[in-house]
C-alpha atoms as a PDB file:
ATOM      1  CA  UNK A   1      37.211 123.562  81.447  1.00  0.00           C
ATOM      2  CA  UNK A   2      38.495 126.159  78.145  1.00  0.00           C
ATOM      3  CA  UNK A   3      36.210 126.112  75.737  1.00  0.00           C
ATOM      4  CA  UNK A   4      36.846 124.662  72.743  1.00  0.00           C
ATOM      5  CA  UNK A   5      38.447 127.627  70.610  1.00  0.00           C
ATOM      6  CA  UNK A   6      41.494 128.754  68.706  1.00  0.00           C
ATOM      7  CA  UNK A   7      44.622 129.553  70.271  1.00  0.00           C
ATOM      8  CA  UNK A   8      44.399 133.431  69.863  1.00  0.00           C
ATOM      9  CA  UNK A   9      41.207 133.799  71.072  1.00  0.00           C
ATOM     10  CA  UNK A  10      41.278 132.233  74.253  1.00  0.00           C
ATOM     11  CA  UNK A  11      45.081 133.915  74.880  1.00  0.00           C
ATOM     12  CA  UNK A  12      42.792 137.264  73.607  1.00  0.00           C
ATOM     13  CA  UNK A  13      40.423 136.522  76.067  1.00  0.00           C
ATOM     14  CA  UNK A  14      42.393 136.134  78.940  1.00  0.00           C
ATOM     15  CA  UNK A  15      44.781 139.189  78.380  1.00  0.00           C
ATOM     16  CA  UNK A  16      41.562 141.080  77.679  1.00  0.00           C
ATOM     17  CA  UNK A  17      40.461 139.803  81.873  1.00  0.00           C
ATOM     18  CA  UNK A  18      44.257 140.385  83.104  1.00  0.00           C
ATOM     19  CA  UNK A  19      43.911 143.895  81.731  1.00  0.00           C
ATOM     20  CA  UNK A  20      40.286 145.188  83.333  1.00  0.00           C
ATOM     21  CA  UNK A  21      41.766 143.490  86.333  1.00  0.00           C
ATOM     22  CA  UNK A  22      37.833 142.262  86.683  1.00  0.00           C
ATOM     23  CA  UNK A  23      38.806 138.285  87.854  1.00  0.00           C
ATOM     24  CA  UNK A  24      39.692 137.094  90.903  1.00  0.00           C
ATOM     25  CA  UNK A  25      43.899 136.646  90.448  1.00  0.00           C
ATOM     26  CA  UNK A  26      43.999 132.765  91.676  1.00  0.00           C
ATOM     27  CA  UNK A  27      40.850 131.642  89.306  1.00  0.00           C
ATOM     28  CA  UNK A  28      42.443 134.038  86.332  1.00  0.00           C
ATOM     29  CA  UNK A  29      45.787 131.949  87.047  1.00  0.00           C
ATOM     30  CA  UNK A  30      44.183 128.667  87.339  1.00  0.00           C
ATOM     31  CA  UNK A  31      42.849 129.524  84.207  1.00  0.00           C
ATOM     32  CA  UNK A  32      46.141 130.241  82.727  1.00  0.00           C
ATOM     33  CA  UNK A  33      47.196 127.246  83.826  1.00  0.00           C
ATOM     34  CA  UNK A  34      44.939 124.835  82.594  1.00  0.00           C
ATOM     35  CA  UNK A  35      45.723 127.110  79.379  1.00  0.00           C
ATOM     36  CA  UNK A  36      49.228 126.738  78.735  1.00  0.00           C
ATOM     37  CA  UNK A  37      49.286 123.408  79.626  1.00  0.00           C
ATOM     38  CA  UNK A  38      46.812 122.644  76.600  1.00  0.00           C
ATOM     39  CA  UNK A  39      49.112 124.706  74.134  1.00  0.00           C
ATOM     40  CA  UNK A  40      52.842 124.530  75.522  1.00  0.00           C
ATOM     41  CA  UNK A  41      53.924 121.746  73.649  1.00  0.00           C
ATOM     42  CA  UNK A  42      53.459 124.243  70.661  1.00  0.00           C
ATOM     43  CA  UNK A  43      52.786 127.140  71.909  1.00  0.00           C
ATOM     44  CA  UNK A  44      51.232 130.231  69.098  1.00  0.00           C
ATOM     45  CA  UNK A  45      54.136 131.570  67.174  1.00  0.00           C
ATOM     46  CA  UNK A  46      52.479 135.148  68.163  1.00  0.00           C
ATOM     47  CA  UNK A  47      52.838 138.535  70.553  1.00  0.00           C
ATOM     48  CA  UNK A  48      50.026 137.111  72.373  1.00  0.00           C
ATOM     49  CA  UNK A  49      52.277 133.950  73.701  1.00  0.00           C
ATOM     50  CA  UNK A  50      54.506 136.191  75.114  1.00  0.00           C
ATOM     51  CA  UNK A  51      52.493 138.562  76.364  1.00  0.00           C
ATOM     52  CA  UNK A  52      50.536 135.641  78.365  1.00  0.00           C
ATOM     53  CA  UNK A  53      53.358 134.099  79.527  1.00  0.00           C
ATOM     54  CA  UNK A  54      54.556 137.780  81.459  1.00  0.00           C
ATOM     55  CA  UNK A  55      50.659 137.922  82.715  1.00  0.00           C
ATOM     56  CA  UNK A  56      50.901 134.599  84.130  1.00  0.00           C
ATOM     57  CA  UNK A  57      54.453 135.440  85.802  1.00  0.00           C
ATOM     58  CA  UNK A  58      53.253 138.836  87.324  1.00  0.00           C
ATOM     59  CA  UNK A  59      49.799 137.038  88.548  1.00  0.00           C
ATOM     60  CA  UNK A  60      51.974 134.518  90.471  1.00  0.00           C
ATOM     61  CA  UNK A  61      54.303 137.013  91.780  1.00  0.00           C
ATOM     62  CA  UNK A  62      52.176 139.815  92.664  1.00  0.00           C
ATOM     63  CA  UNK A  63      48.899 137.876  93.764  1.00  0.00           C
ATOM     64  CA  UNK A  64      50.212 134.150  94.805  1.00  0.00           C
ATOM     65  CA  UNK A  65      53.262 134.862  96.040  1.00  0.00           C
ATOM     66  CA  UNK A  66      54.974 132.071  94.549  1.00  0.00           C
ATOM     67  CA  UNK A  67      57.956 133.465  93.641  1.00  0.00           C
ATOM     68  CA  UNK A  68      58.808 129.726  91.385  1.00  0.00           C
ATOM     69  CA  UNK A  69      56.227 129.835  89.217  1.00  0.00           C
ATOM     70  CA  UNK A  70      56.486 133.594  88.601  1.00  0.00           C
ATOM     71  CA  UNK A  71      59.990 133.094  87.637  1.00  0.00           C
ATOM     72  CA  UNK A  72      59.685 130.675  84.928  1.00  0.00           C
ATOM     73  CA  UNK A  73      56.981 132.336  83.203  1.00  0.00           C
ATOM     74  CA  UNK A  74      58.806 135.273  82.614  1.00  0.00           C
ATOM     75  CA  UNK A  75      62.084 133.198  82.108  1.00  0.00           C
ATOM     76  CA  UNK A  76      59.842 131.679  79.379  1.00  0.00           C
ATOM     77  CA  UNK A  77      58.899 134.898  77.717  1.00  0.00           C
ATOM     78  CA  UNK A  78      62.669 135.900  77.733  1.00  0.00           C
ATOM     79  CA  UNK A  79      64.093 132.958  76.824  1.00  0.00           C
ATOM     80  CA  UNK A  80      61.218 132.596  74.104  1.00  0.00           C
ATOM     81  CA  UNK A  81      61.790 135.847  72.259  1.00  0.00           C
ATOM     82  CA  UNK A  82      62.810 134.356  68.674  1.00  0.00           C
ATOM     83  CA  UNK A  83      59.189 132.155  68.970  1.00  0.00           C
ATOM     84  CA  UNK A  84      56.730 134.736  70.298  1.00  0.00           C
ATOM     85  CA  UNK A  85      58.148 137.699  68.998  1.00  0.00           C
ATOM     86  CA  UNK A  86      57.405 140.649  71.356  1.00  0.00           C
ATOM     87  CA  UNK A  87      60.651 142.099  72.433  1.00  0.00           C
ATOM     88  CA  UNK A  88      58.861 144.731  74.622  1.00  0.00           C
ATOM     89  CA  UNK A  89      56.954 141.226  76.454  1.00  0.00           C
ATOM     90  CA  UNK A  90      60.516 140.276  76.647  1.00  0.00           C
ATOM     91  CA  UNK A  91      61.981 142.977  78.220  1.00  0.00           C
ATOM     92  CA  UNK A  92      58.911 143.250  80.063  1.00  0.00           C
ATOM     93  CA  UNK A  93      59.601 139.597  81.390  1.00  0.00           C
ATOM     94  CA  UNK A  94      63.586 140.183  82.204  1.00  0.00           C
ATOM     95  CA  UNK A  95      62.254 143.459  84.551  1.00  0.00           C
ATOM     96  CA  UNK A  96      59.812 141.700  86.135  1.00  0.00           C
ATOM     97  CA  UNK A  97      62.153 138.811  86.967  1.00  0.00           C
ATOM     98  CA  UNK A  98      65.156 141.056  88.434  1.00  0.00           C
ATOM     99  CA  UNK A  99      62.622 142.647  90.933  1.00  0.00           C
ATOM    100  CA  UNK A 100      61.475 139.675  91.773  1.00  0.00           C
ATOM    101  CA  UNK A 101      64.615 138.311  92.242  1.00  0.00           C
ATOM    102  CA  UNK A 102      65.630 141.658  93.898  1.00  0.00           C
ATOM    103  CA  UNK A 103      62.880 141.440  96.824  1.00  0.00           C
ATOM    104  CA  UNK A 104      63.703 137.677  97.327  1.00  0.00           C
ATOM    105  CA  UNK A 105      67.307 138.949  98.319  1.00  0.00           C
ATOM    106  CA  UNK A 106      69.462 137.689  95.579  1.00  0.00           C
ATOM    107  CA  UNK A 107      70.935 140.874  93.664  1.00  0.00           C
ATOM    108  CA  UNK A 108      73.517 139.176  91.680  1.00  0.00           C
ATOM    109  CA  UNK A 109      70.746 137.000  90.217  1.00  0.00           C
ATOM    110  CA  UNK A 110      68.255 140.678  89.827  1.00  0.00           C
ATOM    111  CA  UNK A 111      71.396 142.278  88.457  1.00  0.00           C
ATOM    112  CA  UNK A 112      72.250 139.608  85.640  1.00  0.00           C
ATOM    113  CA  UNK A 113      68.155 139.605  84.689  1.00  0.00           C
ATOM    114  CA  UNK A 114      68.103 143.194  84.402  1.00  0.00           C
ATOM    115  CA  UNK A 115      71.176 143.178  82.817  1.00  0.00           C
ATOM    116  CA  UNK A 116      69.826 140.655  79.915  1.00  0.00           C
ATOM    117  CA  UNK A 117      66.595 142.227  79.735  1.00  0.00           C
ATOM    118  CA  UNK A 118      68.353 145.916  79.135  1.00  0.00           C
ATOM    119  CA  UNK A 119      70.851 144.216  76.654  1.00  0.00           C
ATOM    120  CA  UNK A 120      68.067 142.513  74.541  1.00  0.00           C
ATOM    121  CA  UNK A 121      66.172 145.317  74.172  1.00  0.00           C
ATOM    122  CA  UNK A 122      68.807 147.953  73.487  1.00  0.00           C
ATOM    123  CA  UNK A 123      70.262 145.101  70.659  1.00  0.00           C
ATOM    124  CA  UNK A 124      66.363 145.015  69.250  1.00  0.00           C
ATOM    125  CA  UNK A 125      65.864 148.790  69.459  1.00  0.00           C
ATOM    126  CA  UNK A 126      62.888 148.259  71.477  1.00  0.00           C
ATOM    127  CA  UNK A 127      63.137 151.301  73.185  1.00  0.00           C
ATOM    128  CA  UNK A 128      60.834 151.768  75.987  1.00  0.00           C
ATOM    129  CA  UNK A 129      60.219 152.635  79.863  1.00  0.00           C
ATOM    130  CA  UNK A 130      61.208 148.909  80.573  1.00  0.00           C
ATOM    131  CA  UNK A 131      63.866 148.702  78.877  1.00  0.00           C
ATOM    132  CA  UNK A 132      65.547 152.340  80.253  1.00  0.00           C
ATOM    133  CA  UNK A 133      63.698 150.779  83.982  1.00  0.00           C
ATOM    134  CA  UNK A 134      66.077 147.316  83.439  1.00  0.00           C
ATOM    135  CA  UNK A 135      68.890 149.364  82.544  1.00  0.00           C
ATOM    136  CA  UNK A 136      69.001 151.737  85.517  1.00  0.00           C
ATOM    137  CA  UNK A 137      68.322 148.948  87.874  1.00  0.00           C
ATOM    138  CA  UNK A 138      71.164 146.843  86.259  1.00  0.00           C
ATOM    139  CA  UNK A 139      73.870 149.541  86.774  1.00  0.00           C
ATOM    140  CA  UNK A 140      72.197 150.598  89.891  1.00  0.00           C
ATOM    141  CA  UNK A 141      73.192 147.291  91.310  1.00  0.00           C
ATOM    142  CA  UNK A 142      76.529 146.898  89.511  1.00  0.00           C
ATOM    143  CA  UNK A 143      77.774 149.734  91.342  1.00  0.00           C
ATOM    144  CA  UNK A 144      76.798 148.976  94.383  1.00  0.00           C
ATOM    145  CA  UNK A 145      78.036 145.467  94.373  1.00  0.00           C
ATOM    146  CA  UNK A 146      81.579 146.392  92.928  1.00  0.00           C
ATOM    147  CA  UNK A 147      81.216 150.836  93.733  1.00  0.00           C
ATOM    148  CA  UNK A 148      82.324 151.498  89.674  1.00  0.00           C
ATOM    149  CA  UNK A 149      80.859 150.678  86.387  1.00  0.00           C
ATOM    150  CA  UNK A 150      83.332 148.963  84.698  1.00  0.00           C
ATOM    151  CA  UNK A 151      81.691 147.045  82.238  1.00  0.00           C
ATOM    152  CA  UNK A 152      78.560 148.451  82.649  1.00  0.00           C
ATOM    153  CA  UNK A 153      79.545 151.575  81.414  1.00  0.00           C
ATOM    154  CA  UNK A 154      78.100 150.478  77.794  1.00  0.00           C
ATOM    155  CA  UNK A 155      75.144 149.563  79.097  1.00  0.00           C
ATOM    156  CA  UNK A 156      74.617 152.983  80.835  1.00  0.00           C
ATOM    157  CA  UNK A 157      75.360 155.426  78.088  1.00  0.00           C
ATOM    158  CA  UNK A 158      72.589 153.342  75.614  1.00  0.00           C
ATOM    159  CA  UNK A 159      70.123 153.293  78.372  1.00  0.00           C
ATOM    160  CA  UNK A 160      70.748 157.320  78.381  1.00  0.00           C
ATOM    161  CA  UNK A 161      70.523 157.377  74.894  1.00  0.00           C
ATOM    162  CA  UNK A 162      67.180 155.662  75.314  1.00  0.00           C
ATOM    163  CA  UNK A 163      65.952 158.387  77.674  1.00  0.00           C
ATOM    164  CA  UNK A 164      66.939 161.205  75.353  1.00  0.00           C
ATOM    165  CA  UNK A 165      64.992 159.776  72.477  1.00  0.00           C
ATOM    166  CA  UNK A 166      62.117 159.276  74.463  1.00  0.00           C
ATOM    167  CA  UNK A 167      61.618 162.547  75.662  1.00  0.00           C
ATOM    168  CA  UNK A 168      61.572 164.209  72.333  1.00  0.00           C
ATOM    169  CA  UNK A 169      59.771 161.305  70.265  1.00  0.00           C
ATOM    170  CA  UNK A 170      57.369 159.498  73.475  1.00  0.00           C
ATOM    171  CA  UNK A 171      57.560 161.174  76.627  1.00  0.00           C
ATOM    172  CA  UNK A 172      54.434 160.005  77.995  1.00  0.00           C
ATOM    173  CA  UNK A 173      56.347 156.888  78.640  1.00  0.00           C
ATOM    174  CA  UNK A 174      58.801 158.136  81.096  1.00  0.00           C
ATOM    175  CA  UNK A 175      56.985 158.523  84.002  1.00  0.00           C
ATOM    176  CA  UNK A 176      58.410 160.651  87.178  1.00  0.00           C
ATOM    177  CA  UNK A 177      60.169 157.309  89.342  1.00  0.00           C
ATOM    178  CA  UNK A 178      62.075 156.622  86.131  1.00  0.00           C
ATOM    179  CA  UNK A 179      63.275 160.007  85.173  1.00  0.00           C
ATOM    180  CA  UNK A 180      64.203 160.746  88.574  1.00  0.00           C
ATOM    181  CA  UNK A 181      66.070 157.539  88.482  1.00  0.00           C
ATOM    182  CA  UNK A 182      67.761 158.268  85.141  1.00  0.00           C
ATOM    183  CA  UNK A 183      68.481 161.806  86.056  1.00  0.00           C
ATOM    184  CA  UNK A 184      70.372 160.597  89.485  1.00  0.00           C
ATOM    185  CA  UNK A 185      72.197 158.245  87.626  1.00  0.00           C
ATOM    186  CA  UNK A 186      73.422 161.179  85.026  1.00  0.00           C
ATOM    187  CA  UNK A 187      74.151 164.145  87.620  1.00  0.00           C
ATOM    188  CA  UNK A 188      76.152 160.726  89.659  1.00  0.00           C
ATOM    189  CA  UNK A 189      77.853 159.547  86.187  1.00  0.00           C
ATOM    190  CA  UNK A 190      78.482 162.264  83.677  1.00  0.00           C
ATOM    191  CA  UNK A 191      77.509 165.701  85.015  1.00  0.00           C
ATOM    192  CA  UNK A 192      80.680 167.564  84.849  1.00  0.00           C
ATOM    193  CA  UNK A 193      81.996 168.863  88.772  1.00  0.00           C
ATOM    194  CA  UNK A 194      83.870 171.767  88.178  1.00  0.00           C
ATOM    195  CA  UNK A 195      82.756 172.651  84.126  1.00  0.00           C
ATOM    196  CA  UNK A 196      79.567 172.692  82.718  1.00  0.00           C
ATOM    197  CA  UNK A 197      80.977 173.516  79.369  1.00  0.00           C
ATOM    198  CA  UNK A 198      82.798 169.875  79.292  1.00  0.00           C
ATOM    199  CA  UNK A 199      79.518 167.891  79.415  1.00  0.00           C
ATOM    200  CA  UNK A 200      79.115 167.130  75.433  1.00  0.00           C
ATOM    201  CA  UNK A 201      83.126 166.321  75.515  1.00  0.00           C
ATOM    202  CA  UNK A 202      82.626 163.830  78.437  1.00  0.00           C
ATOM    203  CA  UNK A 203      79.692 162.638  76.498  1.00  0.00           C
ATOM    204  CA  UNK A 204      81.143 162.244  73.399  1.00  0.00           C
ATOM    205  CA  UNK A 205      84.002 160.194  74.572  1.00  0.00           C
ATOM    206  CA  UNK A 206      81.644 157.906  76.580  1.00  0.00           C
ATOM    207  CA  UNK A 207      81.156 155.154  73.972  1.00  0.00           C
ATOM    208  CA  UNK A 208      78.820 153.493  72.305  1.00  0.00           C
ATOM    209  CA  UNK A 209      78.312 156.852  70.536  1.00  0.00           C
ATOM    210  CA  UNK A 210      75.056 155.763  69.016  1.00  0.00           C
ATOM    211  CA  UNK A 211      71.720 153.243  69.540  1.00  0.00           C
ATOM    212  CA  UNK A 212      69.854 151.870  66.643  1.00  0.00           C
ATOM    213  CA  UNK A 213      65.739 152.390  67.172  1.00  0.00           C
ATOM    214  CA  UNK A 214      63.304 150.008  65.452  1.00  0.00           C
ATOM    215  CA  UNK A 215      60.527 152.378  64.221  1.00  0.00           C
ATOM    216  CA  UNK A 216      57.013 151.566  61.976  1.00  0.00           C
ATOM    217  CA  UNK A 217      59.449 153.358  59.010  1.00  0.00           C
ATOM    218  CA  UNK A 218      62.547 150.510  59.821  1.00  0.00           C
ATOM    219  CA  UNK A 219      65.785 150.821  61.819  1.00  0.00           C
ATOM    220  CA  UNK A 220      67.216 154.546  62.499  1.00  0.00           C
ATOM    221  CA  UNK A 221      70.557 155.942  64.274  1.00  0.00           C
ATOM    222  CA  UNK A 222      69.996 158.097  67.250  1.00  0.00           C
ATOM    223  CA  UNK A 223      73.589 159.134  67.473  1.00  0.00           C
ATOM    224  CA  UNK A 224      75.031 161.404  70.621  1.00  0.00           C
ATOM    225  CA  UNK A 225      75.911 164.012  68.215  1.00  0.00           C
ATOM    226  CA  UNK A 226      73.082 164.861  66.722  1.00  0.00           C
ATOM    227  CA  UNK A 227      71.588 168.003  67.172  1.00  0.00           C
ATOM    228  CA  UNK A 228      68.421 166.616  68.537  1.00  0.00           C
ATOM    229  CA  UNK A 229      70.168 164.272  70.930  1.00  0.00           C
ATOM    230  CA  UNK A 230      72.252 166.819  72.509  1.00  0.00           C
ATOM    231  CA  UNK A 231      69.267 169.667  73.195  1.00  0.00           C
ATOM    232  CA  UNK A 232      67.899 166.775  75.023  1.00  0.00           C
ATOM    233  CA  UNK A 233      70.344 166.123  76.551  1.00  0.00           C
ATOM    234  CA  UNK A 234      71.197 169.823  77.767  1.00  0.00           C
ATOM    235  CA  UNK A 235      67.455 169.902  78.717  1.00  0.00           C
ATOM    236  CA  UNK A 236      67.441 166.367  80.641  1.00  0.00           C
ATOM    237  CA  UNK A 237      70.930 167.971  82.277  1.00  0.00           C
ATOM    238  CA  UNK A 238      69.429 170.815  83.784  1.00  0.00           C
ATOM    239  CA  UNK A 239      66.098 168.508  85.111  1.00  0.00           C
ATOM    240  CA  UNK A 240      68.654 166.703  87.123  1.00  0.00           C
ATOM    241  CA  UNK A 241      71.165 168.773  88.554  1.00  0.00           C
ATOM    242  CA  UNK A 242      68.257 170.731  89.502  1.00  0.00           C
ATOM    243  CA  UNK A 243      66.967 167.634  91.296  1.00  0.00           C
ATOM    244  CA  UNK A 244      70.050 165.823  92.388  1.00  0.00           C
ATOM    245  CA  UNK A 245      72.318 168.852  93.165  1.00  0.00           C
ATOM    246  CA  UNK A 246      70.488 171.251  95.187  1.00  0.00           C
ATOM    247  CA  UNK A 247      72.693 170.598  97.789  1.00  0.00           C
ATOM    248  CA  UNK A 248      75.922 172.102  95.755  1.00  0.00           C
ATOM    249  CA  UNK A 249      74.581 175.697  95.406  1.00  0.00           C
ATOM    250  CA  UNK A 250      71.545 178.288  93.799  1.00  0.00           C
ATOM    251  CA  UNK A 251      69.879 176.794  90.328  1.00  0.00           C
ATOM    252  CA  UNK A 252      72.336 174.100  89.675  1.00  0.00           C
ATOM    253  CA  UNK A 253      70.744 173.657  86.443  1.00  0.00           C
ATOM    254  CA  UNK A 254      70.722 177.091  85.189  1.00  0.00           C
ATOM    255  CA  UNK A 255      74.531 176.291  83.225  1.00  0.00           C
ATOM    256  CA  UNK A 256      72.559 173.677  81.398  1.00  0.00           C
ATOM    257  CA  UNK A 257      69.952 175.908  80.111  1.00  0.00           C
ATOM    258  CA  UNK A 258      72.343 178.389  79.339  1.00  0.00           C
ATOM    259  CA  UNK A 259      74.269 176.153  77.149  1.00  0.00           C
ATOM    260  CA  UNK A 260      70.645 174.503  75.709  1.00  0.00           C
ATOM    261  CA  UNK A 261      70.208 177.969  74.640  1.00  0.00           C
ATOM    262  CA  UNK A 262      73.602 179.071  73.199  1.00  0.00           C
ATOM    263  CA  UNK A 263      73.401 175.927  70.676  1.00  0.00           C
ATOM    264  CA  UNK A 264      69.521 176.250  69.820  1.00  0.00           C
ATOM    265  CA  UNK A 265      70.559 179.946  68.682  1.00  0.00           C
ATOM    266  CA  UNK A 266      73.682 178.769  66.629  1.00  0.00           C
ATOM    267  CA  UNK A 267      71.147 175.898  65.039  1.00  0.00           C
ATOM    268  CA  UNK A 268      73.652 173.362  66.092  1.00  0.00           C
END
């Protein structure tokens, strides 16, 4: 039986247990159960909600391998956003669900969670590792199912402009699956073939040409023309053509530096 305590403190309590990873998964769950059973009907207008609801999904998916239950706790924390709050538990939620669809063998449903998850957090400004993770995966999948991006072209260039601002304001976030992942996708999707020098044209023209970031200090424009964006983007360039193009010749990303270079000297 819960104890008889408020709301936060027994969702506290069991994030606090998910976290050290101490419990045994199918008690911790049952516990969750018997929790959001007792507050469901009205669940805490708080982070904490949300962030329960995405524990509860990934204990059934990754532990009890029941793939139902998993699924509508984290359709709960996505669909629950406006109640709960947490955009990152959100995103976190729409990820969790499109692998989880993805291993069960139904891409088009992975690929429309990812999708959503992406979206919602790119519309927020939430930028983080999930959100760039659901982003990749969505397109990922897009062009494999129809082999162009079509309308998940959008949805690309904002998850890159995602990337770029996380290396230069958080890069401890993007760790080295991801930025290979995001790398692939830009030597694939926007490294030039014949011209290095046309990479910040191509870029340009590659709408949106900008991604609104919520920060502590309010909303800010991280635009594809700023200074800023494009030396990380020259710098994130050269990373992955000297990952992803080895195959096409010595240094492949040694235009990229040069050009990193040319513009840090000019102060442009």
């Amino acid at each position: 039986m819960l104890p008889d305590a408020p709301s936060e403190e027994l969702l506290a309590a069991f994030l606090a247990a998910h976290a050290q990873g101490s419990a045994v998964p199918a008690a911790l769950f049952a516990r969750g159960a018997e929790l959001h059973h007792r507050l469901a009907a009205a669940p805490p207008a708080s982070p904490a909600w949300g962030r329960f609801l995405v524990a509860m999904g990934q204990l059934a998916a990754e532990h009890l391998d029941d793939a139902q239950a998993a699924s509508r706790y984290f359709l709960a924390a996505l669909q629950g956003v406006a109640h709960h709050g947490d955009i990152e538990a959100a995103v976190t939620a729409g990820y969790d669900q499109g692998v989880l669809q993805e291993r069960r063998g139904n891409p088009t449903h992975a690929r429309a969670a990812y999708r959503a998850a992406a979206a919602e957090g790119l519309r927020l400004g939430a930028i983080a590792a999930n959100t760039l993770r659901a982003g990749t995966a969505a397109v990922r999948l897009a062009f494999a199912a129809y082999g162009e991006l079509g309308e998940f072209a959008p949805l690309l260039k904002q998850t890159w402009l995602g990337w770029l601002w996380l290396r230069r304001h958080d890069p401890a976030q993007l760790d080295a699956p991801l930025t290979s992942e995001l790398g692939r996708q830009l030597a694939a999707f926007l490294l030039p073939e014949d011209d290095p020098g046309e990479l910040i044209h191509q870029w340009r023209a590659w709408p949106p040409g900008a991604l609104t970031i919520a920060t502590t200090d309010g909303p800010l424009t991280w635009a594809d023309g700023l200074a800023a964006c494009r030396d990380e983007l020259f710098a994130a360039a050269a990373a992955a053509a000297d990952e992803h193009l080895r195959d096409e010749g010595p240094d492949p990303g040694a235009p990229y530096r040069l050009l990193r270079a040319a513009a840090q000297r000019q102060g442009d």
